[in-house]
PDB file of N, CA and C in Angstrom:
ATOM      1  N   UNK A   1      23.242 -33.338   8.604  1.00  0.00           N
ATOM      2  CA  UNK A   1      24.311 -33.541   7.646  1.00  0.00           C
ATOM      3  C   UNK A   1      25.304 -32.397   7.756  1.00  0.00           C
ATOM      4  N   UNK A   2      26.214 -32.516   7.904  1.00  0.00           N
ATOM      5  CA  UNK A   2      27.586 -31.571   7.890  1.00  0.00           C
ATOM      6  C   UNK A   2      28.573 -31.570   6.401  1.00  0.00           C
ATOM      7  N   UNK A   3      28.534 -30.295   5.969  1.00  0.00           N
ATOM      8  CA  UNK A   3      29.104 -30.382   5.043  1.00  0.00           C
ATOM      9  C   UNK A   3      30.758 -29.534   5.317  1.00  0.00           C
ATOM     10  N   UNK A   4      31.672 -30.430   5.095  1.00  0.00           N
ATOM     11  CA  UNK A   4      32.992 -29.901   4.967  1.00  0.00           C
ATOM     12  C   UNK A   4      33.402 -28.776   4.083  1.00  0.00           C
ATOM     13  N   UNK A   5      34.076 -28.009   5.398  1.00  0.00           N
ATOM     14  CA  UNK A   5      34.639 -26.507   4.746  1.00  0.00           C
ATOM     15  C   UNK A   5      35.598 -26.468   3.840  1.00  0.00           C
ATOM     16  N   UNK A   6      36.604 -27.625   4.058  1.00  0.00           N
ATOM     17  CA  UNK A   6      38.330 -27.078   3.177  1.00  0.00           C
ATOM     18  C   UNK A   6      39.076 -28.798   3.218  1.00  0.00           C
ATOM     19  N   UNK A   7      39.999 -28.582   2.391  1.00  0.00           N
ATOM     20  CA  UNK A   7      40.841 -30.064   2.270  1.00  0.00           C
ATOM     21  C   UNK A   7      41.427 -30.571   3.506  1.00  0.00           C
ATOM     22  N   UNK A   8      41.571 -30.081   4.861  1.00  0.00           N
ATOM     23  CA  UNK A   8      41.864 -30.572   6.028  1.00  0.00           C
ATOM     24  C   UNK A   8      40.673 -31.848   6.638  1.00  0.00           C
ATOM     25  N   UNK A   9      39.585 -30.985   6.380  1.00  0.00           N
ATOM     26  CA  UNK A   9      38.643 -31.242   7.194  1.00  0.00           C
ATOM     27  C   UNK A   9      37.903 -32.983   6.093  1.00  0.00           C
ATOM     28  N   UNK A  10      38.433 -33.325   5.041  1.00  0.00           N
ATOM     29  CA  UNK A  10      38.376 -34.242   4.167  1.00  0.00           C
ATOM     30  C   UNK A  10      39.002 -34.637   4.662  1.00  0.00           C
ATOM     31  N   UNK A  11      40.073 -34.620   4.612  1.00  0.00           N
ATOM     32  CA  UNK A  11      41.478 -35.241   5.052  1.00  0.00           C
ATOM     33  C   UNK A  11      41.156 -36.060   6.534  1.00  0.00           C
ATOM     34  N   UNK A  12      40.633 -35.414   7.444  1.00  0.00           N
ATOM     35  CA  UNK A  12      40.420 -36.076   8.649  1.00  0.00           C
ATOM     36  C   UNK A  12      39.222 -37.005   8.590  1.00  0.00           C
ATOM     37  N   UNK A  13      38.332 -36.530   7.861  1.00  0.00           N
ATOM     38  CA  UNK A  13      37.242 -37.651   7.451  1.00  0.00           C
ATOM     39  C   UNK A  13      37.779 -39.061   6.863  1.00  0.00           C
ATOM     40  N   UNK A  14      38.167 -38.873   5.850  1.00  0.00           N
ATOM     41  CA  UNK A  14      38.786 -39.892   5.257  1.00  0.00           C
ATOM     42  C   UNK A  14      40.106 -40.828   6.089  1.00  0.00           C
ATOM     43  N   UNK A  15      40.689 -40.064   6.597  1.00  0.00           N
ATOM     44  CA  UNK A  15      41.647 -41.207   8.068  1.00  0.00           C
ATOM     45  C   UNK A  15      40.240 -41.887   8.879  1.00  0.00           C
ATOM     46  N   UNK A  16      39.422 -41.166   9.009  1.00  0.00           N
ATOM     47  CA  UNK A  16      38.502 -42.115  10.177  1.00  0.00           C
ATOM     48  C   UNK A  16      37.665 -42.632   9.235  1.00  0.00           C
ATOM     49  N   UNK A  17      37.640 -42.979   8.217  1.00  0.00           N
ATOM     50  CA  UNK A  17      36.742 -43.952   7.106  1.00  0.00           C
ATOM     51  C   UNK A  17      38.026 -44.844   6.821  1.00  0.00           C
ATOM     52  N   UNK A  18      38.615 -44.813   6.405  1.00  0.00           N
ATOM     53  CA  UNK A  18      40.029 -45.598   6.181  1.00  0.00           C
ATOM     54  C   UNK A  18      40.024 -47.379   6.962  1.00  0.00           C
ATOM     55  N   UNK A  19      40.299 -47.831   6.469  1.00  0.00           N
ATOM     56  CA  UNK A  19      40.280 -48.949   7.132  1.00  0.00           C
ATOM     57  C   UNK A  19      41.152 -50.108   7.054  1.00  0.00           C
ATOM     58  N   UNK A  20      41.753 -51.213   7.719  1.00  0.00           N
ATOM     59  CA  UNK A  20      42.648 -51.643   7.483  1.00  0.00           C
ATOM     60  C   UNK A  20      42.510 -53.486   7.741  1.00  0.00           C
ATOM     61  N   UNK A  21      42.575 -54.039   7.108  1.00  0.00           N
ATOM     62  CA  UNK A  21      42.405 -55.979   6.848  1.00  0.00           C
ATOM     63  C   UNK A  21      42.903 -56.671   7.564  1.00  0.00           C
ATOM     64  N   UNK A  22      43.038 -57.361   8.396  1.00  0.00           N
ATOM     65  CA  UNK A  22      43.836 -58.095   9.661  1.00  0.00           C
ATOM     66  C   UNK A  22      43.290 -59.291   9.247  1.00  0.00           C
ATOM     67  N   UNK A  23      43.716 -60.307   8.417  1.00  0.00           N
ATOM     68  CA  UNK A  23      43.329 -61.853   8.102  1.00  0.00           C
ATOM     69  C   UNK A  23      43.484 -62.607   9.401  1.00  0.00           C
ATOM     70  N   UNK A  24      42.711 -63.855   9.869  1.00  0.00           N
ATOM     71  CA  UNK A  24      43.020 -64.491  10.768  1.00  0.00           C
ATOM     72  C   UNK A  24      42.193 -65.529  10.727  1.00  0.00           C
ATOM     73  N   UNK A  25      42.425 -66.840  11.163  1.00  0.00           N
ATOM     74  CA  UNK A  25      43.037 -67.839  11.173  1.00  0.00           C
ATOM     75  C   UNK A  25      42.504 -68.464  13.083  1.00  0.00           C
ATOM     76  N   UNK A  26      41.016 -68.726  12.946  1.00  0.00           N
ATOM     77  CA  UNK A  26      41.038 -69.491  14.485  1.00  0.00           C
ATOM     78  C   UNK A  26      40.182 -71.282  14.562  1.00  0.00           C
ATOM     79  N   UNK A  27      40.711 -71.495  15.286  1.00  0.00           N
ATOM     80  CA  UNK A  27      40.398 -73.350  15.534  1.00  0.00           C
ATOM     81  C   UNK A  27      39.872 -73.040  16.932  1.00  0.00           C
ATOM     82  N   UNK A  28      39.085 -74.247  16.489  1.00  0.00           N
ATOM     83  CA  UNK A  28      37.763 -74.492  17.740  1.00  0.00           C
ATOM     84  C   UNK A  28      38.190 -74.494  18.936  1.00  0.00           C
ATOM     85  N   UNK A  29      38.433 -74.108  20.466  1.00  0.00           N
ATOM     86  CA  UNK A  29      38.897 -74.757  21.739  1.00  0.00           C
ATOM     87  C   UNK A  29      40.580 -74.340  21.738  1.00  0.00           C
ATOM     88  N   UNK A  30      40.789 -73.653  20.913  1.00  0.00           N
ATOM     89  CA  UNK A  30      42.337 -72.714  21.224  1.00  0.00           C
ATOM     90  C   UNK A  30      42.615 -71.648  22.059  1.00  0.00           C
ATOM     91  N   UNK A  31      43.327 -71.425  22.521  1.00  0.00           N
ATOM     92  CA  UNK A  31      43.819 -70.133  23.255  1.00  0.00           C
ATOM     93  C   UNK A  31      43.410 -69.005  22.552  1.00  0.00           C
ATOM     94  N   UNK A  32      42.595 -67.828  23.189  1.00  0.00           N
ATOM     95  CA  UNK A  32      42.176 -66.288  22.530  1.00  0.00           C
ATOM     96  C   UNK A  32      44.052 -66.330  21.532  1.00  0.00           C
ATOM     97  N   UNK A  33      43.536 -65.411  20.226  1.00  0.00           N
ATOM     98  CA  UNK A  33      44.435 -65.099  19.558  1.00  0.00           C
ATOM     99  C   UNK A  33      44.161 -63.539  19.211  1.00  0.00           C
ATOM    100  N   UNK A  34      45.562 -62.647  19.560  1.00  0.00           N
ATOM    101  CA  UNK A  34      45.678 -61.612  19.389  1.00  0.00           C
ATOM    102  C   UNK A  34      45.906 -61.350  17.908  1.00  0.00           C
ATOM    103  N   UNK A  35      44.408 -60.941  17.194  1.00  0.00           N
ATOM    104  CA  UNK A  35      44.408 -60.054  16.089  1.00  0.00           C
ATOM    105  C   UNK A  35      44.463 -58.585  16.543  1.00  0.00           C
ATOM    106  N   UNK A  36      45.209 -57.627  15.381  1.00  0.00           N
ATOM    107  CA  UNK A  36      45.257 -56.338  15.896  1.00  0.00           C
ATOM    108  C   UNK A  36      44.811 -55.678  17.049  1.00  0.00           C
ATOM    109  N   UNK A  37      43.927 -55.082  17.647  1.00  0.00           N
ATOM    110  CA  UNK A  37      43.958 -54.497  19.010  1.00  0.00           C
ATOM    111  C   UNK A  37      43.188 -55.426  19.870  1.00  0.00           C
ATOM    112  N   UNK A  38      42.258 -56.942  19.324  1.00  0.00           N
ATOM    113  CA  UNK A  38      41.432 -57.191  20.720  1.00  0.00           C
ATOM    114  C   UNK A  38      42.194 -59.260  20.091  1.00  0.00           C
ATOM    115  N   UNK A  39      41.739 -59.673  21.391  1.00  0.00           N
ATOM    116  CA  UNK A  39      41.622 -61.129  21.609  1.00  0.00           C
ATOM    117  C   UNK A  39      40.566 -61.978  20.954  1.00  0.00           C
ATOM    118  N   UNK A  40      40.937 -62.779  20.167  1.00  0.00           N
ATOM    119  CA  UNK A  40      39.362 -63.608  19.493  1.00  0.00           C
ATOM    120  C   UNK A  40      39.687 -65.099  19.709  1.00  0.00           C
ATOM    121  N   UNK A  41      38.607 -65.669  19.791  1.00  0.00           N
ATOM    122  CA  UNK A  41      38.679 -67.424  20.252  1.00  0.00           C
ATOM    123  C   UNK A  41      37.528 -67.476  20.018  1.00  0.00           C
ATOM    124  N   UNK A  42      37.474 -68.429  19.251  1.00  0.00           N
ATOM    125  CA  UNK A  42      36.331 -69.359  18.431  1.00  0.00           C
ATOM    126  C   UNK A  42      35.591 -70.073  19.501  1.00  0.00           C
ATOM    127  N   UNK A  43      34.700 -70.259  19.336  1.00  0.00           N
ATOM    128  CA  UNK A  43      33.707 -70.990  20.592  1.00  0.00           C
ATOM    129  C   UNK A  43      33.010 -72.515  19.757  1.00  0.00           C
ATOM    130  N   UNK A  44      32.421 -72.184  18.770  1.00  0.00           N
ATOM    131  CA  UNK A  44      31.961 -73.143  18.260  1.00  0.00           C
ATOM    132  C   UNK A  44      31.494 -72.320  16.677  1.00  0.00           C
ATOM    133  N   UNK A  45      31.445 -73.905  15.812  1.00  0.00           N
ATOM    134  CA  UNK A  45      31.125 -73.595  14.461  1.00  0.00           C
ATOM    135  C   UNK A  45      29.980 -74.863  13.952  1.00  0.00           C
ATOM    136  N   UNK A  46      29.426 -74.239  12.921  1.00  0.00           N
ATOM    137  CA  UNK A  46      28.471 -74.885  12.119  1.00  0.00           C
ATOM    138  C   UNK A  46      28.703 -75.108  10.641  1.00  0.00           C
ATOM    139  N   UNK A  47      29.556 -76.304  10.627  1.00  0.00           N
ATOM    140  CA  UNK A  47      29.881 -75.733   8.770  1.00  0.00           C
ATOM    141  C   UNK A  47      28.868 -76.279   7.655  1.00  0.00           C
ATOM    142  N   UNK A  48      27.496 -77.010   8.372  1.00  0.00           N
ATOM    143  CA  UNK A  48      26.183 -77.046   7.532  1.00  0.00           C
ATOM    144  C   UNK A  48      25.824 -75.706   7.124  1.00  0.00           C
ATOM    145  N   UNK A  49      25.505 -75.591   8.028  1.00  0.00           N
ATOM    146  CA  UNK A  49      24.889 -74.075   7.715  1.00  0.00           C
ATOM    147  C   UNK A  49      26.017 -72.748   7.645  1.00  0.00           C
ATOM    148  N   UNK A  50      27.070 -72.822   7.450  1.00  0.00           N
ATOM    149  CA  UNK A  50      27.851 -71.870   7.763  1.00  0.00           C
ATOM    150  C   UNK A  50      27.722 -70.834   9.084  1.00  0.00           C
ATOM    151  N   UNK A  51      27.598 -71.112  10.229  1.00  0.00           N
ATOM    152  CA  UNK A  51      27.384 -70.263  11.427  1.00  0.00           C
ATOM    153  C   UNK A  51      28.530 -70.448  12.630  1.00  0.00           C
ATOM    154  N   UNK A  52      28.648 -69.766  12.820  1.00  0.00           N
ATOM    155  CA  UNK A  52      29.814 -69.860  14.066  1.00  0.00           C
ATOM    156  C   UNK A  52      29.177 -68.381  15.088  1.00  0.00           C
ATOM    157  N   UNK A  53      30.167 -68.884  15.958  1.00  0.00           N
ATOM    158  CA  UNK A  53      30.443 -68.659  17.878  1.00  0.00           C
ATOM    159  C   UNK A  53      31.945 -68.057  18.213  1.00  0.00           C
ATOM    160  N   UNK A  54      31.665 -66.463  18.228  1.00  0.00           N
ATOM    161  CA  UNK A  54      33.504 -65.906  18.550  1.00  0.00           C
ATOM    162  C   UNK A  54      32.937 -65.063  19.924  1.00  0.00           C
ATOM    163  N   UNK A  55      34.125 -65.460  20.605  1.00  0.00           N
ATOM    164  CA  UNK A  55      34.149 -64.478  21.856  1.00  0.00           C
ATOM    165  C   UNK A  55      34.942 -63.230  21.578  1.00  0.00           C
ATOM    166  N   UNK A  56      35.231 -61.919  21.572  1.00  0.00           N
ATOM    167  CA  UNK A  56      36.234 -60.954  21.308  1.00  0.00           C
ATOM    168  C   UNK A  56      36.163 -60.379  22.963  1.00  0.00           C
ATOM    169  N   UNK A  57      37.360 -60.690  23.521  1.00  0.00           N
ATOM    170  CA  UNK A  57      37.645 -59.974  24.735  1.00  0.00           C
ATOM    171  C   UNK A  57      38.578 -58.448  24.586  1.00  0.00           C
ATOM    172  N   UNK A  58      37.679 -57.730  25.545  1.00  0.00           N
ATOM    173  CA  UNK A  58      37.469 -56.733  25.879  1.00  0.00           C
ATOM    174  C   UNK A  58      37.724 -56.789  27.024  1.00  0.00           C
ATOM    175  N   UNK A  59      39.609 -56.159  27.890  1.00  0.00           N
ATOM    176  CA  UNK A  59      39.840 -56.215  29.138  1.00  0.00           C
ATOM    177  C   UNK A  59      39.099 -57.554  29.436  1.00  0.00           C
ATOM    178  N   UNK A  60      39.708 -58.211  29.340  1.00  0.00           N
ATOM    179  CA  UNK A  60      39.114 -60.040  29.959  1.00  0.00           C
ATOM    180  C   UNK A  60      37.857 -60.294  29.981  1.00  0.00           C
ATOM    181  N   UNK A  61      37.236 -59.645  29.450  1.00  0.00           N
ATOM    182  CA  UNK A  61      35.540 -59.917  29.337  1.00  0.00           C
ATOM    183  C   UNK A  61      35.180 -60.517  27.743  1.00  0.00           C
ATOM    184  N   UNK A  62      34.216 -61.579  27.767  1.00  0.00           N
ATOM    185  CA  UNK A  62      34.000 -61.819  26.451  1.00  0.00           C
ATOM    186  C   UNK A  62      32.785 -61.524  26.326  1.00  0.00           C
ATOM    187  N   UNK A  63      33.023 -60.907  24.829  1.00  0.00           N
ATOM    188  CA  UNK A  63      31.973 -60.241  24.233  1.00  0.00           C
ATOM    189  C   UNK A  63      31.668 -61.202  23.028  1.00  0.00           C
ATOM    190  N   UNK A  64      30.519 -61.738  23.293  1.00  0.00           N
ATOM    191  CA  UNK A  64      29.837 -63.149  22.556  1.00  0.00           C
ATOM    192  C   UNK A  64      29.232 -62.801  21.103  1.00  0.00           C
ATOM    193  N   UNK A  65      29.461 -62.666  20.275  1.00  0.00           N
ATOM    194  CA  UNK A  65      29.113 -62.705  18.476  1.00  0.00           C
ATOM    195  C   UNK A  65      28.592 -64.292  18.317  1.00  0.00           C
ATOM    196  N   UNK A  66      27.014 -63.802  18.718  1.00  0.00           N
ATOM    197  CA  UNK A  66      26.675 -65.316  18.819  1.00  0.00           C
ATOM    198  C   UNK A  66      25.961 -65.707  17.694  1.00  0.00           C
ATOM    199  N   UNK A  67      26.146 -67.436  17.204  1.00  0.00           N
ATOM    200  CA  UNK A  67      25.146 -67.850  15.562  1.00  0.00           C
ATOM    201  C   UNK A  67      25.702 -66.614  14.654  1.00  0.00           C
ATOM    202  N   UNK A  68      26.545 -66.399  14.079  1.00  0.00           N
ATOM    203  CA  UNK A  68      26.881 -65.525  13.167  1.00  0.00           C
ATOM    204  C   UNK A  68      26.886 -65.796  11.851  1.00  0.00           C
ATOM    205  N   UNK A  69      26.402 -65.513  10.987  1.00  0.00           N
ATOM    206  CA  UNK A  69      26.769 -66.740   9.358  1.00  0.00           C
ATOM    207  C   UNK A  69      28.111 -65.961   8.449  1.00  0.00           C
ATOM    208  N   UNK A  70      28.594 -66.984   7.660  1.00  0.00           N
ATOM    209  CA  UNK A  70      29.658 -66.461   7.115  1.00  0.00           C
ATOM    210  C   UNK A  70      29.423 -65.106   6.062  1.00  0.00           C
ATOM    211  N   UNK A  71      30.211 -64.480   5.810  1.00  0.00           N
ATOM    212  CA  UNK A  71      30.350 -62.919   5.223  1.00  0.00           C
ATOM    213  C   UNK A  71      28.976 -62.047   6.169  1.00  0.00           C
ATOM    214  N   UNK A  72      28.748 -62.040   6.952  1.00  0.00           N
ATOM    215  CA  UNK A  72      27.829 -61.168   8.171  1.00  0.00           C
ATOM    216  C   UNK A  72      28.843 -60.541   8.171  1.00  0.00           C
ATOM    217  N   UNK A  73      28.786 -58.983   7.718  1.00  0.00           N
ATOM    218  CA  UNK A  73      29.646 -58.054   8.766  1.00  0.00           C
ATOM    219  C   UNK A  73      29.642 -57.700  10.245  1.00  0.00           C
ATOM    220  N   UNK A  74      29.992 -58.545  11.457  1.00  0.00           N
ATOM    221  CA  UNK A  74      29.591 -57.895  12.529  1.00  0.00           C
ATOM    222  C   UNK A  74      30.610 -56.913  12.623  1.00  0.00           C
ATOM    223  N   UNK A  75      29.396 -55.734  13.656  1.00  0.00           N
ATOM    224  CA  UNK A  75      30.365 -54.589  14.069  1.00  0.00           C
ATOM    225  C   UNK A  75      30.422 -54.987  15.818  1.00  0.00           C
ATOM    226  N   UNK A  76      31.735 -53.919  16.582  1.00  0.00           N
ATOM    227  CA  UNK A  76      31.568 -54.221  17.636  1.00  0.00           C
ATOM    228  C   UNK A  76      32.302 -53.125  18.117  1.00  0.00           C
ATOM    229  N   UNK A  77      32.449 -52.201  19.278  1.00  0.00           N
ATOM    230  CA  UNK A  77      32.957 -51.321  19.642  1.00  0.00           C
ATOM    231  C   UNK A  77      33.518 -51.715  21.043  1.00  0.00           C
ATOM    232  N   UNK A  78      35.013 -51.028  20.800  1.00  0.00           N
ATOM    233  CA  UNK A  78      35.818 -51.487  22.439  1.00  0.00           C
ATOM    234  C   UNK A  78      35.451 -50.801  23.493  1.00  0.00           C
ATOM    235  N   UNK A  79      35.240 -49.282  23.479  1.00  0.00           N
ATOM    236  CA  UNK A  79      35.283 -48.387  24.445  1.00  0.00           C
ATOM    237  C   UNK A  79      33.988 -47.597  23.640  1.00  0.00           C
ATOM    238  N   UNK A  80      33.766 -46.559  24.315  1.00  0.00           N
ATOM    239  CA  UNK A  80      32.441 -45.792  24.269  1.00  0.00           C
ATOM    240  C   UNK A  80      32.220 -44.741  23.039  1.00  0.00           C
ATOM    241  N   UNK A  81      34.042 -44.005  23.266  1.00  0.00           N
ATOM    242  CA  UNK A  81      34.492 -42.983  21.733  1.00  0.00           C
ATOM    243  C   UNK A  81      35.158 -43.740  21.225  1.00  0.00           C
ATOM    244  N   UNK A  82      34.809 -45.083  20.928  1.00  0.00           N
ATOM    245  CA  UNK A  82      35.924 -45.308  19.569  1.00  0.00           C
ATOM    246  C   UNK A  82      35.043 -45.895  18.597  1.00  0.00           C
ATOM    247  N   UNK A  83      35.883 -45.682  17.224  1.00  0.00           N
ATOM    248  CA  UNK A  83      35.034 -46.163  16.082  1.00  0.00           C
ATOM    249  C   UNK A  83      35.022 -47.551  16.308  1.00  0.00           C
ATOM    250  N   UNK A  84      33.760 -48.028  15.594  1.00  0.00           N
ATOM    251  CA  UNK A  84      33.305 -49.721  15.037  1.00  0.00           C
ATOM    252  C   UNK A  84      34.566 -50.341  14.972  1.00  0.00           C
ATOM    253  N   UNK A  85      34.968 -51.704  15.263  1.00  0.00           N
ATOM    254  CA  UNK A  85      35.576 -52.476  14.513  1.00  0.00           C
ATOM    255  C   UNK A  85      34.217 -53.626  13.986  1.00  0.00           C
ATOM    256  N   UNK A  86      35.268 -54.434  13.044  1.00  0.00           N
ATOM    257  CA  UNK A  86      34.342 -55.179  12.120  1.00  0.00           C
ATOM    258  C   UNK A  86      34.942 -56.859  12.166  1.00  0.00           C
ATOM    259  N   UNK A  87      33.954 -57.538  12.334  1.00  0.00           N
ATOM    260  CA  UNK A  87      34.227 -59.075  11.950  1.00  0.00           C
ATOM    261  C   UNK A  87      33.584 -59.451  10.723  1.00  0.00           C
ATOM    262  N   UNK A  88      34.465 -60.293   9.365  1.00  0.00           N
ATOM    263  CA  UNK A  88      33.794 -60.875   8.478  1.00  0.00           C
ATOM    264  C   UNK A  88      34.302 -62.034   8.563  1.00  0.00           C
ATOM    265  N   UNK A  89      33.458 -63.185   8.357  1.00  0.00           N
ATOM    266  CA  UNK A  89      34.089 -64.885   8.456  1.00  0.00           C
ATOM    267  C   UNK A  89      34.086 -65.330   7.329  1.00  0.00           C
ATOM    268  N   UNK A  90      35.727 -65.628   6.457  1.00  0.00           N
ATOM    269  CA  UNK A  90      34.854 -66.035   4.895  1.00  0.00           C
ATOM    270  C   UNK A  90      34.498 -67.593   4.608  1.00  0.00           C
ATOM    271  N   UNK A  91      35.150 -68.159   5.451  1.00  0.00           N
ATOM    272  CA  UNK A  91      35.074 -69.652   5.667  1.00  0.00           C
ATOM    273  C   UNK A  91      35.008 -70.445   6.848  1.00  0.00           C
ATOM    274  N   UNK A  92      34.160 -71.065   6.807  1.00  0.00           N
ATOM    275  CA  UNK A  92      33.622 -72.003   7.956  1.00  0.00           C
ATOM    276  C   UNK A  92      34.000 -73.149   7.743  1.00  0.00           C
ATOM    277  N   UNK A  93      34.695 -73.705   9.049  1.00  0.00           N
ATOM    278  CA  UNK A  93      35.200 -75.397   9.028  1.00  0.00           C
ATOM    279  C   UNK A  93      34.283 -75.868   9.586  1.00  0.00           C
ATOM    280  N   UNK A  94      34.684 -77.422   9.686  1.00  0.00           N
ATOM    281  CA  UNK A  94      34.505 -78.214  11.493  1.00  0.00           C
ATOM    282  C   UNK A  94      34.903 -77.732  12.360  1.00  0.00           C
ATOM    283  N   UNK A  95      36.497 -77.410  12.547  1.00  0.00           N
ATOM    284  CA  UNK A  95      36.983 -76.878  12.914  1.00  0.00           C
ATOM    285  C   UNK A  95      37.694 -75.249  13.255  1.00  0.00           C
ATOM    286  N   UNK A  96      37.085 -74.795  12.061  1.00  0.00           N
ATOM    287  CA  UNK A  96      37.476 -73.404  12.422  1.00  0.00           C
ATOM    288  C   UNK A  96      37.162 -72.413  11.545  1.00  0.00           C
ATOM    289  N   UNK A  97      37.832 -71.155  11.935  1.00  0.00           N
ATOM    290  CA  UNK A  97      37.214 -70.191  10.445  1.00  0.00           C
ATOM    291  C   UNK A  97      37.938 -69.571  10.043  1.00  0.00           C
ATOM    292  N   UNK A  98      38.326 -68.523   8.761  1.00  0.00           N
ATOM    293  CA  UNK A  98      39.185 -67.547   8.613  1.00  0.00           C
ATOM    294  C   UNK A  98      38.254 -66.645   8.392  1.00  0.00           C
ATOM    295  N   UNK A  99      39.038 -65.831   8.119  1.00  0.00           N
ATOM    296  CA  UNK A  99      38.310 -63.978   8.012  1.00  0.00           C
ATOM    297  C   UNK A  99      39.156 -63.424   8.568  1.00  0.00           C
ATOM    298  N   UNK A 100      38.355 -61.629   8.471  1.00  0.00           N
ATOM    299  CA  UNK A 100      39.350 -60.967   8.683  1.00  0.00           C
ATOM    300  C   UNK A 100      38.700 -59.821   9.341  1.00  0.00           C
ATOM    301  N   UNK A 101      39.650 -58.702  10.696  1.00  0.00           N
ATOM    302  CA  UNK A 101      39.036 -57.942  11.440  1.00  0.00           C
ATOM    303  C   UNK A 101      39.321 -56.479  10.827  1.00  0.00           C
ATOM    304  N   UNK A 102      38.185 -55.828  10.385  1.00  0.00           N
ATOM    305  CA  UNK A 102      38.200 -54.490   9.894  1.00  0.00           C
ATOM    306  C   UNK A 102      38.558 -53.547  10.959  1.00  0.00           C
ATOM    307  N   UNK A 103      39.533 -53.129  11.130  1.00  0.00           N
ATOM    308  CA  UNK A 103      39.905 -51.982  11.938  1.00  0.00           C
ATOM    309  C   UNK A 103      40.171 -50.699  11.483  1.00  0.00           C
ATOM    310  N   UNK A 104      39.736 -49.262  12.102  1.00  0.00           N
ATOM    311  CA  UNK A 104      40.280 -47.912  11.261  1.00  0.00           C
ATOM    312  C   UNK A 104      41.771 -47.762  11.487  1.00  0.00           C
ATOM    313  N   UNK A 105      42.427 -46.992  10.499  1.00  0.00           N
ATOM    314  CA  UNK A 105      43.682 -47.104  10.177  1.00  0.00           C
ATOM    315  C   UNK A 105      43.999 -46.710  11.411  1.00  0.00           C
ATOM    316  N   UNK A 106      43.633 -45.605  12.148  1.00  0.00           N
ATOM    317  CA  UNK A 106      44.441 -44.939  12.721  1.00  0.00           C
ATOM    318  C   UNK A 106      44.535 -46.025  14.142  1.00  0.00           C
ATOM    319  N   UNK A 107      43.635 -46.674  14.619  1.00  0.00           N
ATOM    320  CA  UNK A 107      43.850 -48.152  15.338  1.00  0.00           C
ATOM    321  C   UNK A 107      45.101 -48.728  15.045  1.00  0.00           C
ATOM    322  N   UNK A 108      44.709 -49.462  13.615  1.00  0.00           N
ATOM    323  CA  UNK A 108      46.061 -50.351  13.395  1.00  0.00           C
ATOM    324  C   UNK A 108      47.356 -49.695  13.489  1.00  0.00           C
ATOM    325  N   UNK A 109      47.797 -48.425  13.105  1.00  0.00           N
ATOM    326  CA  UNK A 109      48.863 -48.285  13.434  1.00  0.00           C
ATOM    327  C   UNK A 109      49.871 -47.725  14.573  1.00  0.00           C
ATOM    328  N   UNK A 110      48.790 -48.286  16.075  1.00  0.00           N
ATOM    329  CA  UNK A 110      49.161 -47.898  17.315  1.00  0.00           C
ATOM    330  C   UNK A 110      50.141 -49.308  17.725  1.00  0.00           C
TER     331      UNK A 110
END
């Protein structure tokens, strides 16, 4: 456990806890859609059970969030030093889902 010396060192903690809401909006068999820094496309959904199928590409690679149920926070990381991003799904269609991608501030505002 590290305990902070002075109001800087808060200050920088709190930018990398900070976080920022990116709502979105994907249908089954669509083109990847650019939410804030990565690509997401729906693969498939379950709206019995509330479960769905997102690919998030990473440099053209998909990274499979597979059977996921709705409000699951998934986490997922782009590169090796960077913080978590986050998937929450709040609604499950036939067709598709919304939610929204948790990103740290200092992400979103590149």
């Amino acid at each position: 456990m590290q305990i902070l010396r002075n109001q800087d060192e808060v200050n920088q903690l709190l930018a990398h806890s900070e976080k920022t809401s990116i709502p979105f909006e994907l249908l089954r068999g669509s083109e990847p859609q650019l939410v804030g820094p990565v690509h997401l496309a729906l693969k498939s959904t379950n709206q019995k059970n509330y479960r769905y199928t997102l690919c998030v590409y990473v440099e053209q690679t998909c990274l499979e969030l597979k059977d996921r149920n709705r409000f699951e926070v998934v986490e997922f990381i782009l590169s090796r030093n960077s913080p978590p991003l986050e998937v929450i799904a709040t609604r499950v269609t036939k067709d598709g889902i919304l939610g929204y991608l948790e990103v740290p501030r200092d992400i979103a505002g590149r």
